[in-house]
C-alpha atoms as a PDB file:
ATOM      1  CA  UNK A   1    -114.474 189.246 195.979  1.00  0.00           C
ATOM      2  CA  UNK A   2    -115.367 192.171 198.065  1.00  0.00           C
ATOM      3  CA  UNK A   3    -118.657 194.759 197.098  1.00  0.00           C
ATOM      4  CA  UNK A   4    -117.086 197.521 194.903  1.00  0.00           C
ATOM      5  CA  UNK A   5    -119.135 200.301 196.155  1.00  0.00           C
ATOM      6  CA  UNK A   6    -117.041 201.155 199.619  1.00  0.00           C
ATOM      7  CA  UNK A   7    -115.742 205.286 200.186  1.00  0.00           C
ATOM      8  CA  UNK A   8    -112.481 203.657 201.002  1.00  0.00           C
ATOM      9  CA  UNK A   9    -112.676 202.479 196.860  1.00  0.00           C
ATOM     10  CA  UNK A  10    -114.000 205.806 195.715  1.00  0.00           C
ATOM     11  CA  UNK A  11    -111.197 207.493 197.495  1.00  0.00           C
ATOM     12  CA  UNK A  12    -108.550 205.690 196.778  1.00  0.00           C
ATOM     13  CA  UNK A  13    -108.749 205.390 192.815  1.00  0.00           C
ATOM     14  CA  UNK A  14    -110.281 207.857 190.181  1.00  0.00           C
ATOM     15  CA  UNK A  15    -112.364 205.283 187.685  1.00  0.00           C
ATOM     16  CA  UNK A  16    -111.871 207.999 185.357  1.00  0.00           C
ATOM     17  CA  UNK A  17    -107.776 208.144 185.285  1.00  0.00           C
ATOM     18  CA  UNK A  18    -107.744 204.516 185.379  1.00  0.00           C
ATOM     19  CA  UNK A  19    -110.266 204.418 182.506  1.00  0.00           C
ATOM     20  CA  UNK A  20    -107.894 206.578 180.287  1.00  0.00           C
ATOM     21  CA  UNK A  21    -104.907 204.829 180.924  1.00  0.00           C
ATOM     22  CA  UNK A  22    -106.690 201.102 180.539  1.00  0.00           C
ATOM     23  CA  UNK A  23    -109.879 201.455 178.517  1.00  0.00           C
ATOM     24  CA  UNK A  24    -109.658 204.870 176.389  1.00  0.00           C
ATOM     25  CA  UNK A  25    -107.541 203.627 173.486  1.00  0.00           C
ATOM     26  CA  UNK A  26    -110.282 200.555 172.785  1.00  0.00           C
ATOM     27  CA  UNK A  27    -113.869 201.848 174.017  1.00  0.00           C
ATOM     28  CA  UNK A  28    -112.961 205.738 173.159  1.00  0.00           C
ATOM     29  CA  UNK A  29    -112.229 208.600 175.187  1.00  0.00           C
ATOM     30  CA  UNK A  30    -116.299 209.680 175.533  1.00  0.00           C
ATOM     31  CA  UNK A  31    -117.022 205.338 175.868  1.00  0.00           C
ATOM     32  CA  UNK A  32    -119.158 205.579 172.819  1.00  0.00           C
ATOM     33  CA  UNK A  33    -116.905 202.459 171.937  1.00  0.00           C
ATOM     34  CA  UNK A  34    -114.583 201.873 168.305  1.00  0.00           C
ATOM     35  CA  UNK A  35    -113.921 199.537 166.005  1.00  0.00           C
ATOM     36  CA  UNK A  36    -111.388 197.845 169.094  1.00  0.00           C
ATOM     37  CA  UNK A  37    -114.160 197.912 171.756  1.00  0.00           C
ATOM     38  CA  UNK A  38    -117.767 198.251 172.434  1.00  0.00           C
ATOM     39  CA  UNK A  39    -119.431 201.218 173.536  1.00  0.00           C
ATOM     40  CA  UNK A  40    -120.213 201.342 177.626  1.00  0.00           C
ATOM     41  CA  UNK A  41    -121.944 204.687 176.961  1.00  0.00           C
ATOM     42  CA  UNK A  42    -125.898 203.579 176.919  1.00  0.00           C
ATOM     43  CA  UNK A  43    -124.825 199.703 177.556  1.00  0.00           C
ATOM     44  CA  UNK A  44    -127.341 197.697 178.672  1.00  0.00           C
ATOM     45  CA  UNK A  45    -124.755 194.945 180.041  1.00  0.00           C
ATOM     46  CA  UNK A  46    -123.238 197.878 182.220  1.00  0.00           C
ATOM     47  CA  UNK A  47    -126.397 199.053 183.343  1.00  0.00           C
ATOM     48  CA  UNK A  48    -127.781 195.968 184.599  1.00  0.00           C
ATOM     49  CA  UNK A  49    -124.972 193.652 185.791  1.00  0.00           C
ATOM     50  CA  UNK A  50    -124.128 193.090 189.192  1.00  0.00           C
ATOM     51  CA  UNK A  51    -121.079 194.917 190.260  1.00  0.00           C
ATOM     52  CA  UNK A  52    -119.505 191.698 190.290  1.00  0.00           C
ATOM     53  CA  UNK A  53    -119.739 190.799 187.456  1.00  0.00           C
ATOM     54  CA  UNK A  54    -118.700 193.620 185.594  1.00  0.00           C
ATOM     55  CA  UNK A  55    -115.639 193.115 187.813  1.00  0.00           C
ATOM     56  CA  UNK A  56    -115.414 189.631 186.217  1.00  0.00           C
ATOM     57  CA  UNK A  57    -115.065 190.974 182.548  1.00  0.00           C
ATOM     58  CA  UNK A  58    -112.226 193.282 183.853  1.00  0.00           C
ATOM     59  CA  UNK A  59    -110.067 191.338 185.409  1.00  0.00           C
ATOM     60  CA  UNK A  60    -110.702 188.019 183.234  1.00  0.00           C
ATOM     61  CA  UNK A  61    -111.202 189.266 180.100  1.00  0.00           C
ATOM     62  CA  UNK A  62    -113.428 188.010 177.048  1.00  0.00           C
ATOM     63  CA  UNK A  63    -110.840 185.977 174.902  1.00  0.00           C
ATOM     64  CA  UNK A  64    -112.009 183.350 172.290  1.00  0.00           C
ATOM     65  CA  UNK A  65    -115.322 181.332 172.830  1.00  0.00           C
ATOM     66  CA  UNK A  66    -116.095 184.047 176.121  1.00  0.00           C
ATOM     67  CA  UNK A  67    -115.773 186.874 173.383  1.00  0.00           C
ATOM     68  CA  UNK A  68    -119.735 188.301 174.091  1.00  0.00           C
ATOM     69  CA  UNK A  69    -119.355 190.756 170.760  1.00  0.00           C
ATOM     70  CA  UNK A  70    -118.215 188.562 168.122  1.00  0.00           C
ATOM     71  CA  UNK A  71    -118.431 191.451 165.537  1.00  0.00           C
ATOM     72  CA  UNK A  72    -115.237 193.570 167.572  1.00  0.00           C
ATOM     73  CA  UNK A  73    -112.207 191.842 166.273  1.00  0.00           C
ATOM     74  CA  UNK A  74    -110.289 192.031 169.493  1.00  0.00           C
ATOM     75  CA  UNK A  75    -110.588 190.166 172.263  1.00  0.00           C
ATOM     76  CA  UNK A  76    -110.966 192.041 175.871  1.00  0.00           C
ATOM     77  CA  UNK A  77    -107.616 191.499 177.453  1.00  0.00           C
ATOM     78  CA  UNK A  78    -107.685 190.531 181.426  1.00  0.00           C
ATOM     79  CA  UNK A  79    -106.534 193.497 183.121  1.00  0.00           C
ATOM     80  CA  UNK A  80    -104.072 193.672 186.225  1.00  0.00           C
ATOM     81  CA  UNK A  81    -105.829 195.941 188.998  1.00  0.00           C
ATOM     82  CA  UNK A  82    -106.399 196.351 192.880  1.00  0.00           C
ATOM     83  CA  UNK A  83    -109.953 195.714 194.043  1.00  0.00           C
ATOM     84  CA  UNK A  84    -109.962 199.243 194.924  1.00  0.00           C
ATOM     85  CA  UNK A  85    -108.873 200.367 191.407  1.00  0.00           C
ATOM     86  CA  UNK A  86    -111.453 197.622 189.846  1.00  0.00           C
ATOM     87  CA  UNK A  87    -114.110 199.295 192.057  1.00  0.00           C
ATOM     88  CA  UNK A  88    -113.479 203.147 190.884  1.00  0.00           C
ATOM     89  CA  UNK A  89    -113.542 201.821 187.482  1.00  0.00           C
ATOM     90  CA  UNK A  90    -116.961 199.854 188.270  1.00  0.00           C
ATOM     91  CA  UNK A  91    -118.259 203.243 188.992  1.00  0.00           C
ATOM     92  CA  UNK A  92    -117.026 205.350 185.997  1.00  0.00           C
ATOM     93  CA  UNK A  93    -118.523 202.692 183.919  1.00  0.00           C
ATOM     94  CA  UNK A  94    -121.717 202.773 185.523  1.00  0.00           C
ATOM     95  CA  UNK A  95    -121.357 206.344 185.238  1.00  0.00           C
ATOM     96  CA  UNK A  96    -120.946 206.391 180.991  1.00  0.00           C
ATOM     97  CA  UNK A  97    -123.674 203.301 180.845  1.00  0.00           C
ATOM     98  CA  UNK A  98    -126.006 206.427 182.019  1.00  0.00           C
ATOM     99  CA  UNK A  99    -125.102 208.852 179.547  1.00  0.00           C
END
């Protein structure tokens, strides 16, 4: 898997569209996380992980025994996404973790 952090990813997707349209109704439109989904605003995990693996949760998922937050009910769904896209959304993550 290619590094994440190339201009040719940050110009080509917007982390924060793709975030709305994938992540918003489960981690919450400010990422402060619900009931669905655990909050990426102030997350250590997000903070400290290596782009790749962040990348890892996204497009694998957490399902069953890989489930890291056993207290959210739902498992994180693999998501379907272009390196590019996966990238942008790396970054807008990175960018709530901060918050």
């Amino acid at each position: 898997m290619k590094k994440f952090f190339t201009i040719a990813a940050l110009l080509a997707a917007d982390g924060g569209a793709i975030y709305k349209s994938k992540c918003l109704m489960c981690h919450g439109a400010d990422g402060k996380g619900t009931a669905m989904g655990v909050a990426f605003a102030g997350s250590e995990f997000i903070a400290s992980s290596s782009d790749q693996v962040i990348a890892e949760v996204i497009l694998k998922g957490r399902e069953g025994d890989a489930k890291k937050y056993k207290n959210i009910a739902l498992g994180m769904p693999a998501m379907k996404l272009s390196d590019d896209d996966t990238g942008a959304l790396v970054v807008y993550l990175r960018s709530l973790a901060v918050k």
